[in-house]
Protein backbone atom coordinates (compact mmCIF):
# COMPACT_ATOMS: atom_id res chain seq x y z
CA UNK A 1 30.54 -7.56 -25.00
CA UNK A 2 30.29 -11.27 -26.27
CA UNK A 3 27.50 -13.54 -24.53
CA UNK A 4 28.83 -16.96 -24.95
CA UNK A 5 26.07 -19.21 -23.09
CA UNK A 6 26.74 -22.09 -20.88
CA UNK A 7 26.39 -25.74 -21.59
CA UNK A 8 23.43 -24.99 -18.97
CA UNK A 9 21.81 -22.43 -20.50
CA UNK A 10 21.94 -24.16 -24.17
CA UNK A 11 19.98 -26.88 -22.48
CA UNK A 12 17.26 -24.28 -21.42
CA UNK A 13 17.15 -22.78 -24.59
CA UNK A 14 16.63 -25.61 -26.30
CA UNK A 15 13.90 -26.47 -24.30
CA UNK A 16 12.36 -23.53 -25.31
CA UNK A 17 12.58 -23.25 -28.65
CA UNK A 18 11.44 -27.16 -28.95
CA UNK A 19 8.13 -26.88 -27.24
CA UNK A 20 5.02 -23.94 -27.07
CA UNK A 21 4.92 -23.69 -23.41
CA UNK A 22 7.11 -24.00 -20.58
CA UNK A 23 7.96 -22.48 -16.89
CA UNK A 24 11.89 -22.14 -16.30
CA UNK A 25 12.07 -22.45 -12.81
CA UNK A 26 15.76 -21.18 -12.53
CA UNK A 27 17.71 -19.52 -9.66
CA UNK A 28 18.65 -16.20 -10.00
CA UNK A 29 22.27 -15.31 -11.77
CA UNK A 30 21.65 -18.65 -14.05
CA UNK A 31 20.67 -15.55 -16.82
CA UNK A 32 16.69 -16.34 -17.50
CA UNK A 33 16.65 -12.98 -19.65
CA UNK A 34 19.29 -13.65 -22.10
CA UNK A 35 18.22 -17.02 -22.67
CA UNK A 36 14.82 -15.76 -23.51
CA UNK A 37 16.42 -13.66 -25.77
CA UNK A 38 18.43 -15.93 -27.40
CA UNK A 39 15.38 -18.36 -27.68
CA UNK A 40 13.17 -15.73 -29.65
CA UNK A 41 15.95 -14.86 -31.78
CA UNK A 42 15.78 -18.50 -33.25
CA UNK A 43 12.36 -18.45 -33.36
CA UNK A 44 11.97 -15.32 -34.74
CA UNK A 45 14.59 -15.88 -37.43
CA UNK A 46 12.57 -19.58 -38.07
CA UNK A 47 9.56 -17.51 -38.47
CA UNK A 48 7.93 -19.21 -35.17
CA UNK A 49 6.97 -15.93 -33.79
CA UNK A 50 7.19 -12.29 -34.69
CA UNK A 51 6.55 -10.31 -31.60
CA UNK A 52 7.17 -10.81 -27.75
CA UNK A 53 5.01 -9.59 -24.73
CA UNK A 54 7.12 -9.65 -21.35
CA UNK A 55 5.17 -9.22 -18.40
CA UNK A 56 7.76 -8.39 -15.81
CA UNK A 57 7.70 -6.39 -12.16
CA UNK A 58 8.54 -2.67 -12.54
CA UNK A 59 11.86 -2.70 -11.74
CA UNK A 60 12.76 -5.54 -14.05
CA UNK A 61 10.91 -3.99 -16.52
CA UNK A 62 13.04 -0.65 -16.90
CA UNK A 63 16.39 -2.33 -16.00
CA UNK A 64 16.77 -6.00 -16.22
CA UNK A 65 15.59 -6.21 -20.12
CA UNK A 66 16.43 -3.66 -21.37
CA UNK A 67 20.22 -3.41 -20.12
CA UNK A 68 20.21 -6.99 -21.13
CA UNK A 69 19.77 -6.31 -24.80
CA UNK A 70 22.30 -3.46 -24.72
CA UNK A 71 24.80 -5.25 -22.52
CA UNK A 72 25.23 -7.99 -24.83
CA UNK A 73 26.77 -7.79 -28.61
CA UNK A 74 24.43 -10.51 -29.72
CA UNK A 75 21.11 -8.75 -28.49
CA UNK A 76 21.76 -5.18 -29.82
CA UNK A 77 20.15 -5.15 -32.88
CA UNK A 78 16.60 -6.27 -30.59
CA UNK A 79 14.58 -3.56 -30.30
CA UNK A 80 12.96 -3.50 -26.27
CA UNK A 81 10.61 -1.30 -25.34
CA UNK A 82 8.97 -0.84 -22.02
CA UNK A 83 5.64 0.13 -22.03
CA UNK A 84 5.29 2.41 -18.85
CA UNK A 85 4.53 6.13 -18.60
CA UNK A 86 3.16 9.09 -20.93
CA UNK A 87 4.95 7.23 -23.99
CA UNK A 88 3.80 3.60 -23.85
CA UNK A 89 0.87 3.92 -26.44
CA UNK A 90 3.78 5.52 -29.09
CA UNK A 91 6.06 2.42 -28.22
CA UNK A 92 3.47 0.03 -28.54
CA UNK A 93 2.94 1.09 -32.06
CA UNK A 94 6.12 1.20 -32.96
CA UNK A 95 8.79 -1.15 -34.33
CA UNK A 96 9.75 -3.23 -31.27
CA UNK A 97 10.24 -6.54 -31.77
CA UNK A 98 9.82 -6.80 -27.03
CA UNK A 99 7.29 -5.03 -25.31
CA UNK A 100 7.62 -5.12 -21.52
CA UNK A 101 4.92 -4.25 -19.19
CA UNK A 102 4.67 -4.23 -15.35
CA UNK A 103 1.31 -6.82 -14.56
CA UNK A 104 -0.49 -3.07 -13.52
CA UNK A 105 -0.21 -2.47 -17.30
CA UNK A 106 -2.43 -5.16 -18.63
CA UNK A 107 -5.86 -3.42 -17.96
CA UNK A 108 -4.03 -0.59 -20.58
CA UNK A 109 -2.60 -2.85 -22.66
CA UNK A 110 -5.89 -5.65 -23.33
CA UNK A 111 -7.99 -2.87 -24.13
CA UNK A 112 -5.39 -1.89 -27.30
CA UNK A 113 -5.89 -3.51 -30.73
CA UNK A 114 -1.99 -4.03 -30.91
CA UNK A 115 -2.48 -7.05 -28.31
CA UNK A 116 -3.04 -8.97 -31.25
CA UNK A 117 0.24 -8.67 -32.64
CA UNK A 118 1.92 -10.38 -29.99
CA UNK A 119 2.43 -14.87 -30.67
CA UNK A 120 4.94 -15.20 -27.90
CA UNK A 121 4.63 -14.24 -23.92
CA UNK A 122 7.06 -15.14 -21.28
CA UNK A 123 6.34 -13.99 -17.64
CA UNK A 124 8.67 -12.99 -15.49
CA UNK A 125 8.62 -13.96 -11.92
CA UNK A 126 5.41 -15.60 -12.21
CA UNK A 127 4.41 -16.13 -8.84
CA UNK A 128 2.86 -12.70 -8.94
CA UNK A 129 0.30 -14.61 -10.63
CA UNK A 130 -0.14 -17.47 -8.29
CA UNK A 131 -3.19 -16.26 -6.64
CA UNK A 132 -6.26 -16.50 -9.66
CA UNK A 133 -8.52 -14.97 -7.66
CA UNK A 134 -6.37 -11.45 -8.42
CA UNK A 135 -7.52 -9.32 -11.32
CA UNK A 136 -3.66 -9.12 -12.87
CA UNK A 137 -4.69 -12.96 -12.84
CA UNK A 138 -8.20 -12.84 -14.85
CA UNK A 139 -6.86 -9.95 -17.14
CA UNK A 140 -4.28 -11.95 -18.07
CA UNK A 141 -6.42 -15.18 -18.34
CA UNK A 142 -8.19 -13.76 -21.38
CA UNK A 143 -5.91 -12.74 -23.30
CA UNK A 144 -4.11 -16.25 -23.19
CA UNK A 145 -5.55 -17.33 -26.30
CA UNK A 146 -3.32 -14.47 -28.20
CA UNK A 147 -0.45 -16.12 -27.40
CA UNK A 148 1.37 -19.12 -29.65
CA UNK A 149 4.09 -19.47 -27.54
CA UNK A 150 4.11 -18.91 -23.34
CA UNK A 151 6.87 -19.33 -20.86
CA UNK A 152 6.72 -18.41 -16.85
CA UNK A 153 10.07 -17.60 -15.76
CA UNK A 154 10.70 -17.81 -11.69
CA UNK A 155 13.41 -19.28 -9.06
CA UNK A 156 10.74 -19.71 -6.19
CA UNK A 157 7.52 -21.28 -7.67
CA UNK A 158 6.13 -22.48 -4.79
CA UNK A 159 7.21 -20.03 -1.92
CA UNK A 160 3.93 -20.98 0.29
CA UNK A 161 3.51 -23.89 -0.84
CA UNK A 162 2.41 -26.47 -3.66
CA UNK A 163 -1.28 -24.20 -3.92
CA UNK A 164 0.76 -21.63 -5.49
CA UNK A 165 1.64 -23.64 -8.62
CA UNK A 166 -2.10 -24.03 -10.19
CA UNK A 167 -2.34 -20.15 -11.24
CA UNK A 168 1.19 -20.29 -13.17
CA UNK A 169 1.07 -23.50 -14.45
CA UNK A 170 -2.49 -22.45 -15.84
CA UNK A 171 -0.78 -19.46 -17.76
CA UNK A 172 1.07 -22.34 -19.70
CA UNK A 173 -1.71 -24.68 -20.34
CA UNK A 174 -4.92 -23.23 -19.73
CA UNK A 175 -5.33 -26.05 -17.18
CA UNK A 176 -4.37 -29.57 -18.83
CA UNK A 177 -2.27 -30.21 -16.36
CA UNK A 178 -3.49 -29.27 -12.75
CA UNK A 179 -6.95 -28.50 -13.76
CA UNK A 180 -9.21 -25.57 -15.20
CA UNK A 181 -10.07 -24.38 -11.87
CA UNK A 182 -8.19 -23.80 -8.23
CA UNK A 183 -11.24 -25.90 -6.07
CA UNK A 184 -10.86 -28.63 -8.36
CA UNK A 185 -7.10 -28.86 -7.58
CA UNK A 186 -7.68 -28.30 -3.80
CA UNK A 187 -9.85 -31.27 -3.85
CA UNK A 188 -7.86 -33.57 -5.87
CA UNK A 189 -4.52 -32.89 -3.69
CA UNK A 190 -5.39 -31.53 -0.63
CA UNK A 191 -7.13 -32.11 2.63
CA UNK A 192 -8.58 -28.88 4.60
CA UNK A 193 -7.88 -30.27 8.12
CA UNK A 194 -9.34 -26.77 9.63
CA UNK A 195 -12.47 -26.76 7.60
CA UNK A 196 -12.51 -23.14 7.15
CA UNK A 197 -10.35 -22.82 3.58
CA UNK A 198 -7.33 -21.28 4.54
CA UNK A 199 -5.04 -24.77 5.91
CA UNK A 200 -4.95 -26.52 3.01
CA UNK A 201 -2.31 -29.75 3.41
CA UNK A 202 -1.08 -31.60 0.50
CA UNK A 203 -2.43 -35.37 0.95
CA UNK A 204 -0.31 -38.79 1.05
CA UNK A 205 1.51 -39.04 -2.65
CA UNK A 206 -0.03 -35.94 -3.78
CA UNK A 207 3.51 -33.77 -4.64
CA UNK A 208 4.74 -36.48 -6.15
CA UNK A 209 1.43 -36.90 -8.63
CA UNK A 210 1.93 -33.18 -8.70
CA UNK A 211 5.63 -33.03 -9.99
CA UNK A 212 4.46 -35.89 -12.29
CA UNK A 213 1.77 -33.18 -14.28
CA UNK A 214 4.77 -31.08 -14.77
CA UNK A 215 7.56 -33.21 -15.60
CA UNK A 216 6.62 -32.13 -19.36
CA UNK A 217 5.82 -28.67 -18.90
CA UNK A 218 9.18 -27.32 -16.59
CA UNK A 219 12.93 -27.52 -16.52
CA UNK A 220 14.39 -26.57 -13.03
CA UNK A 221 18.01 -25.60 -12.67
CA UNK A 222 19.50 -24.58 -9.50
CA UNK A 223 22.77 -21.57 -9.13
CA UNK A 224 24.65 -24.25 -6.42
CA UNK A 225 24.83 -26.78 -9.48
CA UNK A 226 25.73 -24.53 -12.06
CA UNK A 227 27.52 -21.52 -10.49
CA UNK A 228 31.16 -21.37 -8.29
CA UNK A 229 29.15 -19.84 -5.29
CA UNK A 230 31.21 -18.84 -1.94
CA UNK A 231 29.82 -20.22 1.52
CA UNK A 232 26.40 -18.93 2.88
CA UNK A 233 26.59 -18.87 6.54
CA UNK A 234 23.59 -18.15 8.94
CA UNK A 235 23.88 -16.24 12.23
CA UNK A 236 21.29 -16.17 14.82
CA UNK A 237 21.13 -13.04 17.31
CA UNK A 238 19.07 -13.39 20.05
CA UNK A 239 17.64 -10.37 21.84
CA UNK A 240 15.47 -10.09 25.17
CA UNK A 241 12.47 -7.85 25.24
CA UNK A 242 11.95 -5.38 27.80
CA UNK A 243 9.45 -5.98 30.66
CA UNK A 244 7.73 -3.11 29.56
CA UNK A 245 7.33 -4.31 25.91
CA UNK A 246 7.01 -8.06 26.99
CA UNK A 247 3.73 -7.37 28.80
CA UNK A 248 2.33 -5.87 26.00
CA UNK A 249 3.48 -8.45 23.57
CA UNK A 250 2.00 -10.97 25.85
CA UNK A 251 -0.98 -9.11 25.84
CA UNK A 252 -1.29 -9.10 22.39
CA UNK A 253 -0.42 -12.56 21.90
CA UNK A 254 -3.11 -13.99 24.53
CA UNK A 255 -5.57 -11.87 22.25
CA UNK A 256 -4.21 -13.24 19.14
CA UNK A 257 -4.28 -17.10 20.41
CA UNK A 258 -7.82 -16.62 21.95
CA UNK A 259 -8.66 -15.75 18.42
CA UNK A 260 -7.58 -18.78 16.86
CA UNK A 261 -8.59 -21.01 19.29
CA UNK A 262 -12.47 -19.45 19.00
CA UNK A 263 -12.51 -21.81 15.65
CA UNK A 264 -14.27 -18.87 14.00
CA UNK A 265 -11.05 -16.48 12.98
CA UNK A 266 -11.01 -15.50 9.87
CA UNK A 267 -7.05 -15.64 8.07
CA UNK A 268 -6.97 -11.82 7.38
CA UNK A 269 -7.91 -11.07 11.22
CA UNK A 270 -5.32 -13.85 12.41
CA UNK A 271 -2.68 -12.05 9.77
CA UNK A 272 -3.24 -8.91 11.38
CA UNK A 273 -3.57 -10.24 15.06
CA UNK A 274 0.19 -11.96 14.35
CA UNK A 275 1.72 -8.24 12.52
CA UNK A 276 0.68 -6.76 15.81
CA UNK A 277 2.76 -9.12 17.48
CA UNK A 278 5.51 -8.40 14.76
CA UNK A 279 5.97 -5.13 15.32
CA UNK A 280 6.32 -5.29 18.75
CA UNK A 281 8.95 -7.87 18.55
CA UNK A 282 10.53 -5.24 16.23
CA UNK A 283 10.27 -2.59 18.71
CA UNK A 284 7.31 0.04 17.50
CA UNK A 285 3.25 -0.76 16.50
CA UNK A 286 1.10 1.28 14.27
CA UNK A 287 -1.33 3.27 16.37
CA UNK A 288 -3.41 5.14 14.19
CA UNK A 289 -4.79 4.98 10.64
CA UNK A 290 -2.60 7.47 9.33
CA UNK A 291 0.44 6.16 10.37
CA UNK A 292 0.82 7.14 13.84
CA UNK A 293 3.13 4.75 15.65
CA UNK A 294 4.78 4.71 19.10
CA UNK A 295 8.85 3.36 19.68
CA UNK A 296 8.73 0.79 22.62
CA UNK A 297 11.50 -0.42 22.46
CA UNK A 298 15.26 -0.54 20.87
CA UNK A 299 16.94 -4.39 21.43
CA UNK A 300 16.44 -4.96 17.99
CA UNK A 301 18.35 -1.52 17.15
CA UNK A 302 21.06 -2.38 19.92
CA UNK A 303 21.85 -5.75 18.05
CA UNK A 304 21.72 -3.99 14.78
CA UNK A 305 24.48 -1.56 15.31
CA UNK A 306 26.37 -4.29 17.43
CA UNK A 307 26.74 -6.54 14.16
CA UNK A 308 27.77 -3.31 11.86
CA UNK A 309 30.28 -2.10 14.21
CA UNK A 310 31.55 -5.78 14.36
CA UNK A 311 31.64 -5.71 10.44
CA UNK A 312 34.34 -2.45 11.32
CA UNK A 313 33.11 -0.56 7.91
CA UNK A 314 32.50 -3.69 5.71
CA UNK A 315 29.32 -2.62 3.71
CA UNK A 316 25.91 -4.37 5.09
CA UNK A 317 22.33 -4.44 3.97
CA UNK A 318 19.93 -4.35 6.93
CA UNK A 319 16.44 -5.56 6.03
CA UNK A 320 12.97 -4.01 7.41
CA UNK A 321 9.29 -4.72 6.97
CA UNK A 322 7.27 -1.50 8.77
CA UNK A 323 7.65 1.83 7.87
CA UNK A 324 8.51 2.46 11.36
CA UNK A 325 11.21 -0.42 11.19
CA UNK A 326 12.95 2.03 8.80
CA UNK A 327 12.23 5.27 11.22
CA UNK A 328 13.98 4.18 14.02
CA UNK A 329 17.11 2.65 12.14
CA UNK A 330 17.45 5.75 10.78
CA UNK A 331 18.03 7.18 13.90
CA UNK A 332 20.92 4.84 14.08
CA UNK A 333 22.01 5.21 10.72
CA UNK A 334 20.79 8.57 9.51
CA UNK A 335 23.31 8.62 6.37
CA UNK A 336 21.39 5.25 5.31
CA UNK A 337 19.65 5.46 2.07
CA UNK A 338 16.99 3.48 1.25
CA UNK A 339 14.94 0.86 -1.03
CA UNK A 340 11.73 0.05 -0.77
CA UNK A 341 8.42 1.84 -1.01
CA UNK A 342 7.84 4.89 -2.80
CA UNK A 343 11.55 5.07 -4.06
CA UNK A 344 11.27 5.30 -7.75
CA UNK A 345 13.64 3.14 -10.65
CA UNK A 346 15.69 5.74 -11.39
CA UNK A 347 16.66 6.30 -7.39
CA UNK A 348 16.76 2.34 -7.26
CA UNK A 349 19.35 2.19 -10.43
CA UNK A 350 21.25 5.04 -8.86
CA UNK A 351 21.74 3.50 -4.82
CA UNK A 352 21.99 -0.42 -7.07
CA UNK A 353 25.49 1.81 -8.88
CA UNK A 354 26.74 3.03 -5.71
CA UNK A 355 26.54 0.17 -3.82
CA UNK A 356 28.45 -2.04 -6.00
CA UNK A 357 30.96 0.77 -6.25
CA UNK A 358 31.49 0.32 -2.44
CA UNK A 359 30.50 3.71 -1.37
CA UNK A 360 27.38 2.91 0.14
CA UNK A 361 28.33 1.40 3.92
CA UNK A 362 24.82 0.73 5.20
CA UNK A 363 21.63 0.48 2.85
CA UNK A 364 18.08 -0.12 4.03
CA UNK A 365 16.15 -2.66 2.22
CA UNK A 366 12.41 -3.25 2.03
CA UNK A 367 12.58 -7.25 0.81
CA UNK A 368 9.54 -6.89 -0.83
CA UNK A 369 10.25 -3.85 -2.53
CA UNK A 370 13.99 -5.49 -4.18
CA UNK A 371 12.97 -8.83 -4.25
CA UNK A 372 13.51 -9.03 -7.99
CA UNK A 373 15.54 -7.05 -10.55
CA UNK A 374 18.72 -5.93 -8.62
CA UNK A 375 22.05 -6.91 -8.62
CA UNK A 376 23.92 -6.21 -5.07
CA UNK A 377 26.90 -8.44 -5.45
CA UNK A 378 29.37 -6.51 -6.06
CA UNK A 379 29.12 -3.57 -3.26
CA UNK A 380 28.97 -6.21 -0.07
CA UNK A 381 28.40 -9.93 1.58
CA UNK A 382 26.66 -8.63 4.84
CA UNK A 383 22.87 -8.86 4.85
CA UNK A 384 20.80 -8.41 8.65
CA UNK A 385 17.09 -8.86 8.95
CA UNK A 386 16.42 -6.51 11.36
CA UNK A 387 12.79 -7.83 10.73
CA UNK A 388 12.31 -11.45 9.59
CA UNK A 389 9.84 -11.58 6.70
CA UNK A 390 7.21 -14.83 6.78
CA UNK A 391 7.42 -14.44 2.63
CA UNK A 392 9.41 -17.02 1.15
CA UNK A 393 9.64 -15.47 -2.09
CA UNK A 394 10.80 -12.29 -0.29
CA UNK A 395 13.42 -13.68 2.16
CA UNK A 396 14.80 -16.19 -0.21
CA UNK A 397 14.99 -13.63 -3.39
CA UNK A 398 16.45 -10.43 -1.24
CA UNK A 399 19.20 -13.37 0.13
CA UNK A 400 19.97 -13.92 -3.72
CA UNK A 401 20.79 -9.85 -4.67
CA UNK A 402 23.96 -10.69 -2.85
CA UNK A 403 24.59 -14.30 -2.88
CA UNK A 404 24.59 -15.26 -6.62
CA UNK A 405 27.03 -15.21 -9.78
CA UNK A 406 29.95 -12.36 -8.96
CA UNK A 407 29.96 -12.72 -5.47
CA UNK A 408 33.21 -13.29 -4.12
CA UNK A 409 33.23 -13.69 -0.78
CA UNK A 410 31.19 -15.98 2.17
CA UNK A 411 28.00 -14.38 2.40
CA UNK A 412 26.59 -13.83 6.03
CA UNK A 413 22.76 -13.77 6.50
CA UNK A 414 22.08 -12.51 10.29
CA UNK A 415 19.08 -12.70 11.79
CA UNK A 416 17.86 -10.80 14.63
CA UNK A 417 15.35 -12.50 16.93
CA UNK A 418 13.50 -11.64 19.72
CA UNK A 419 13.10 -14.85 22.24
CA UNK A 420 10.19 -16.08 22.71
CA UNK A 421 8.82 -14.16 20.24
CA UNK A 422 6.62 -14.74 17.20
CA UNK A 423 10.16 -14.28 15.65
CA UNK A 424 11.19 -17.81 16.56
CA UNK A 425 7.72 -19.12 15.00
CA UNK A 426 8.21 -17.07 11.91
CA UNK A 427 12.11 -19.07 11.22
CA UNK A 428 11.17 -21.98 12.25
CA UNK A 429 7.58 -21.51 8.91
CA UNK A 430 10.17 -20.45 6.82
CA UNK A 431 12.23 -23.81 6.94
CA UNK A 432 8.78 -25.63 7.04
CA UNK A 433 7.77 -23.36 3.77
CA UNK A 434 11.35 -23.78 2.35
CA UNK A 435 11.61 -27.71 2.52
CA UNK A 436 7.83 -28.26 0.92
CA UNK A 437 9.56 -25.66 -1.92
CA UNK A 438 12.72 -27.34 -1.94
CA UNK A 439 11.21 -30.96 -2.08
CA UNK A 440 9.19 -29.43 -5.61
CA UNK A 441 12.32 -27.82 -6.92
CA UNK A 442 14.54 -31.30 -6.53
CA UNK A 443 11.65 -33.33 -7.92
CA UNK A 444 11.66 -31.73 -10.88
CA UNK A 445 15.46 -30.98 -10.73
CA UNK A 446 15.80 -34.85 -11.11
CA UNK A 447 12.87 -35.29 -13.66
CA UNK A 448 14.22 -32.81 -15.90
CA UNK A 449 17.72 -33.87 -15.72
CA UNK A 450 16.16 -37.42 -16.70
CA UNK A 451 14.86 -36.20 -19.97
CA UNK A 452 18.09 -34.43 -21.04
């Protein structure tokens, strides 16, 4: 099959090929992999660069780059290896012009001589590398120097806000632009109105002084000015908790606010204080450390099976969070197969072929677990969140395995809410989240467009 690029993604290859180090913050479906390819094949050919590291998620990894060089006539004669199980050392040594590795590879990979032959590294969905305080971070950090050439690749740079651009944009500069180190960026662009470290609040002017440092370094493209994409349409269900399972919940969430009103909470206790309050929304909680949990309740599963029998056998993805989430909707959908934890690439390739042939009529999604490297388009345009996700990243990016490039019909995202529930909270962060993301993304939407 002939790739013939867009006007659109000429522009983004270009920009790689003319400069050492970028981020392409592109929406998925705009085709990030083949225009990496297509950018190393020039500079390959121009002797820029010889060898390419790709540090992708594991999915990704096995599926996205390598069917991407054998889906496409002008990529074929790229050799892509993925370095991942009992073989990896062999296909390190060998001929391959690609190497991709899952970040969990890198504490194998910096310890082989071979890292040395690498000149060019692009990153793929480089928020996983937001947070520097991570080892996949500081293992990565020193091996920068390797590295001519380095690109991040990502649609959602800045799914909890501006903080998570300093550990990417360091990948690409080594700090020049935001800084060398993370305090030194919270200080310069951010007030910390709780005085305990874990609010921080971008100060008066400080995106736009932000979006200014990376007007040189990024080139943001969004699908909706690209792509034909049919209508998205949002549907909130409301659902009433039980009296039995609203004491509780209000029991939980007295303990929860007394907590953060002490002044003393730590974010990790206030995390876990508000999943407690999650999963009772959702209608079980975790009562043991192995797993134990107790059902309390099944609104959510009554609205669930309302909206699929409405649908009348059109094909629907129904996202979860716990592993309890997915317990009881199996007992509403027992045929349901499943993505998410523990389910390994070759199941995930197998359920991604099925759906898209149509003859999968309900499939259970973890959105953290298919957040990246799957294409859903083509089996369905019905997606419920059974349990609403507080991740950005996650919500936005398991949205996009349906709506994007190939999609053909509106695309209905339901969400099922308890009232007066952290639920309502949890929307209502994600828009908050969503515009401080969206604000970044247009900035730089109209910088970049400026330069061209």
């Amino acid at each position: 099959m002939k790739w013939v690029p867009h006007d659109y993604q000429k522009r983004a290859i270009k920009f790689m090929v003319s400069q050492a180090a970028g981020g392409l913050f592109l929406d998925p479906g705009l085709g990030k992999t083949s225009i990496t390819f297509a950018a190393f094949k020039i500079l390959r050919d121009k002797g820029y660069v010889k060898r390419l590291l790709v540090i992708a998620p594991l999915r990704p990894a096995h599926s996205v780059w390598p069917g991407e060089a054998r889906k496409w006539d002008e990529f074929k004669g790229l050799k892509v290896a993925v370095l991942h199980g009992p073989k990896k050392q062999a296909l390190l040594r060998s001929d391959a012009e690609i190497c991709v590795i899952n970040p969990e590879g890198l504490t194998w990979l910096v310890h082989q001589p071979e890292i040395e032959d690498f000149d060019m590294l692009v990153v793929d969905e480089s928020t996983r590398f937001k947070h520097t305080n991570t080892q996949r971070f500081k293992t990565l950090k020193g091996i920068l120097n390797f590295f001519d050439r380095r690109y991040i690749l990502t649609g959602t740079p800045a799914p909890n806000g501006l903080l998570d651009l300093f550990g990417q944009v360091y990948i690409l500069d080594g700090g020049n632009a935001l800084g060398r180190y993370i305090t030194h960026y919270r200080l310069a662009y951010f007030d910390n109105p709780d005085r305990q470290g874990w609010a921080w609040v971008p100060r008066h002017g400080a995106p736009e002084a932000i979006y200014a440092k990376l007007d040189p370094l990024v080139i943001r493209m969004s699908a909706e000015d690209y792509l034909t994409l049919p209508e998205l349409i949002f549907n909130d269900v409301e659902v009433t908790l039980p009296p039995t399972a609203r004491r509780l919940y209000v029991q939980m969430e007295n303990a929860m606010i007394a907590q953060l009103a002490g002044g003393t909470v730590l974010a990790a206790n206030a995390a876990a204080a508000t999943g407690k309050c999650r999963q009772i929304a959702n209608g079980g909680i975790y009562t043991g450390v192995d797993g134990e949990w107790e059902d309390l309740h099944e609104a959510k599963l009554d609205a669930v099976e309302e909206i699929v029998e409405e649908l009348s056998g059109k094909p629907v993805i129904i996202a979860y969070e716990f592993d309890h989430d997915r317990a009881r909707l199996l007992t509403r959908f027992p045929d349901a197969p499943h993505i998410g934890g523990g389910v390994t690439a070759k199941r995930f390739r197998e359920i991604e072929t099925l759906w898209n042939m149509g003859e999968i009529p309900v499939l259970l999604a973890q959105p953290q677990s298919v957040a990246h490297g799957l294409n859903l388009q083509k089996g369905g345009s019905n997606l419920i969140f059974h349990s609403i996700t507080w991740n950005l990243e996650d919500y936005d990016q398991i949205i996009r395995r349906i709506y994007r490039q190939g999609q053909e019909q509106r695309v209905f995202v339901h969400h099922v809410v308890a009232k007066d529930t952290v639920d309502e909270a949890i929307l209502k962060l994600l828009a908050s989240k969503d515009r401080t993301q969206k604000s970044l993304l247009n900035a730089l939407k109209t910088y970049t467009e400026g330069r061209s």
